[in-house]
Protein backbone atom coordinates (compact mmCIF):
# COMPACT_ATOMS: atom_id res chain seq x y z
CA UNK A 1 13.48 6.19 0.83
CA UNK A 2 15.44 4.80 3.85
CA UNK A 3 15.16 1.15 3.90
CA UNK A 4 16.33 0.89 7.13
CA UNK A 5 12.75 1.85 8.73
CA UNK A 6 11.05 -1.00 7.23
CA UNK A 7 9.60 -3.89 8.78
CA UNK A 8 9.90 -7.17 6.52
CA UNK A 9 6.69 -8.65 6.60
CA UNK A 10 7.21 -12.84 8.32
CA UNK A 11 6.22 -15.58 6.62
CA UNK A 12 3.28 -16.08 9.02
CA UNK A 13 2.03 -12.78 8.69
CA UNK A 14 2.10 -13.12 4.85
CA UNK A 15 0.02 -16.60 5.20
CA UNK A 16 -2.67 -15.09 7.69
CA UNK A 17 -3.31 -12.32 5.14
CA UNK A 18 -3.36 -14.65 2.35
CA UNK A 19 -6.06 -16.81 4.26
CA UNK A 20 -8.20 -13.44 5.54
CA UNK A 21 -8.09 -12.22 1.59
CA UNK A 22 -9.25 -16.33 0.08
CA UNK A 23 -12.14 -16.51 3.05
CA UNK A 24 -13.26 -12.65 1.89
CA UNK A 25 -13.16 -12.87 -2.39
CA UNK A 26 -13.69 -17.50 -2.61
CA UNK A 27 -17.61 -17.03 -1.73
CA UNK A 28 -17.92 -14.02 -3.95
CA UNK A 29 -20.18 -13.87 -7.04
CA UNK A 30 -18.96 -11.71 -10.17
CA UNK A 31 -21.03 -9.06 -9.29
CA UNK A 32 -19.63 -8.86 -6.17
CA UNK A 33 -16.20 -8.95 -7.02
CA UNK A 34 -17.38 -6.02 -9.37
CA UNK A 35 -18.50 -3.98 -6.72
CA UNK A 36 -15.93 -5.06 -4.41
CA UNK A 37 -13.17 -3.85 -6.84
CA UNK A 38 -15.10 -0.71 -8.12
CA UNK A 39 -14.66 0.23 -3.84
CA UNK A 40 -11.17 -0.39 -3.82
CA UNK A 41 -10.06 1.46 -6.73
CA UNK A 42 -12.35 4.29 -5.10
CA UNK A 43 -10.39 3.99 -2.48
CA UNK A 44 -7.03 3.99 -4.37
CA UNK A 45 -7.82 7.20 -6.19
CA UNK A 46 -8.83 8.62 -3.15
CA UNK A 47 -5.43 8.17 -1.37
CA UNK A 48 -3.10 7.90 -4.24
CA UNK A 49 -1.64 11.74 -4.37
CA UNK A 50 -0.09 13.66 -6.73
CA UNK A 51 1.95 16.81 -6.59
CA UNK A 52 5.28 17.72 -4.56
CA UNK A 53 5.68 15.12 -2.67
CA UNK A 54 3.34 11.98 -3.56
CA UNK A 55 4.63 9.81 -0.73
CA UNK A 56 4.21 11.95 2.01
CA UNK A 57 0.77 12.87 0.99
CA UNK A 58 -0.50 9.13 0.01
CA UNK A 59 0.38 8.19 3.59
CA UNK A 60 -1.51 11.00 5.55
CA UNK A 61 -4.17 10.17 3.35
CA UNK A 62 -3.83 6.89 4.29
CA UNK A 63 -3.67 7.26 8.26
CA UNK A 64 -6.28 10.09 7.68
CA UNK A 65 -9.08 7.56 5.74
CA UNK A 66 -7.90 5.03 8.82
CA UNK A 67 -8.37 7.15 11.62
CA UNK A 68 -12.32 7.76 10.17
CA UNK A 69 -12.84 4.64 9.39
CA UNK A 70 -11.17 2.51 12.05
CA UNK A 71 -9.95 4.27 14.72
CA UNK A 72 -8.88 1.18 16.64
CA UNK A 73 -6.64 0.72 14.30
CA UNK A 74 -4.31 3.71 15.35
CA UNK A 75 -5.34 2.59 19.22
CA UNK A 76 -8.11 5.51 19.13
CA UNK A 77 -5.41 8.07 19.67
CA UNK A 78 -6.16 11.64 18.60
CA UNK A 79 -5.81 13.70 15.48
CA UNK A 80 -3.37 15.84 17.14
CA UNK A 81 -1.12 12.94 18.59
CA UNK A 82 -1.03 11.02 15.13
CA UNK A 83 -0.12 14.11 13.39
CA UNK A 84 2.65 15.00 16.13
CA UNK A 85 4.25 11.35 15.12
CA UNK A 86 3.95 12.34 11.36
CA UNK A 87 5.66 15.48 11.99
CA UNK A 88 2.47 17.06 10.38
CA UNK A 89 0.14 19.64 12.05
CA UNK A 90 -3.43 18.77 13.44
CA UNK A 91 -4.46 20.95 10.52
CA UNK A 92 -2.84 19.23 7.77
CA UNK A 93 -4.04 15.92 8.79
CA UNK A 94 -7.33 16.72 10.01
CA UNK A 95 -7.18 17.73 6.49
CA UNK A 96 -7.00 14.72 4.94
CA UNK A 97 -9.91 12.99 7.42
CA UNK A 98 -12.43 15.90 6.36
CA UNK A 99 -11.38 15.19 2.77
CA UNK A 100 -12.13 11.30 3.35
CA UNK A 101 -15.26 11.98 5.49
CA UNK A 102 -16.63 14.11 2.87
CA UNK A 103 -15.43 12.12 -0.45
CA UNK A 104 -16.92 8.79 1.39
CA UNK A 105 -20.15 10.20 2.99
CA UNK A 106 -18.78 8.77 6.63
CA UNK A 107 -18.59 10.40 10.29
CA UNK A 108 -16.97 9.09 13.01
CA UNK A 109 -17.54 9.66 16.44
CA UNK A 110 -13.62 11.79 17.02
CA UNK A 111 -15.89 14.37 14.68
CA UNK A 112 -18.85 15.03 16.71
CA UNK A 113 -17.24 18.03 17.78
CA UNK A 114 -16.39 19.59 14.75
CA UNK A 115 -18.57 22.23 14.80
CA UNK A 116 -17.82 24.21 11.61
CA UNK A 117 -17.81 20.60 8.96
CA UNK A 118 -19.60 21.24 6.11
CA UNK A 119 -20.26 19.16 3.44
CA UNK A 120 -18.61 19.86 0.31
CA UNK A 121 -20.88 22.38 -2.53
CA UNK A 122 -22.79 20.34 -4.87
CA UNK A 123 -21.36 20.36 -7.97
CA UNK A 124 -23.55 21.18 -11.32
């Protein structure tokens, strides 16, 4: 991996996160934190790949759960223009967000078009 492409996180940024993660998880009961961790991890298996190249994959999955979930995030720019700066196709990330959209029961409005989504087969 190049380290030469990576931004150090600041000092300030580290304490604002540290704050936003105390005033999310201090008023939680144990229940919550239950169901609060059982969401994460589903989210962790979700984008945690496998295969030929892990890295690569874990990030698209990554921007591609982003992009469904918070597009402001990635200033509401398009599937094609995120994959373009990934050096991916459309295809391969739009991929991904289909994956996300159907593993998480969630639609976002940059999919109203897609005609042809189906919802993946019920499984016995």
């Amino acid at each position: 991996m190049n380290q030469e492409n990576i931004e150090p996180f600041s000092e300030a940024e580290l304490d604002e996160a540290h704050l936003a993660v105390k005033e999310i998880l201090d008023p939680l009961n144990d229940d919550e934190r239950e169901k609060l961790n059982a969401v994460l991890s589903a989210l962790l298996n979700f984008a945690v790949s496998k295969g030929q190249d892990p890295m690569r994959a874990t990030g698209r999955a990554v921007v591609g759960l982003a992009w469904l979930v918070m597009p402001d995030l990635l200033a509401g720019r398009s599937v094609s223009a995120i994959a373009q700066d990934l050096g991916c196709t459309k295809a391969a990330l739009s991929a991904y967000v289909a994956r996300a959209s159907r593993a998480f029961g969630i639609r976002c409005r940059g999919q109203c078009h897609a005609w042809n989504f189906r919802p993946s087969p019920k499984r016995p």
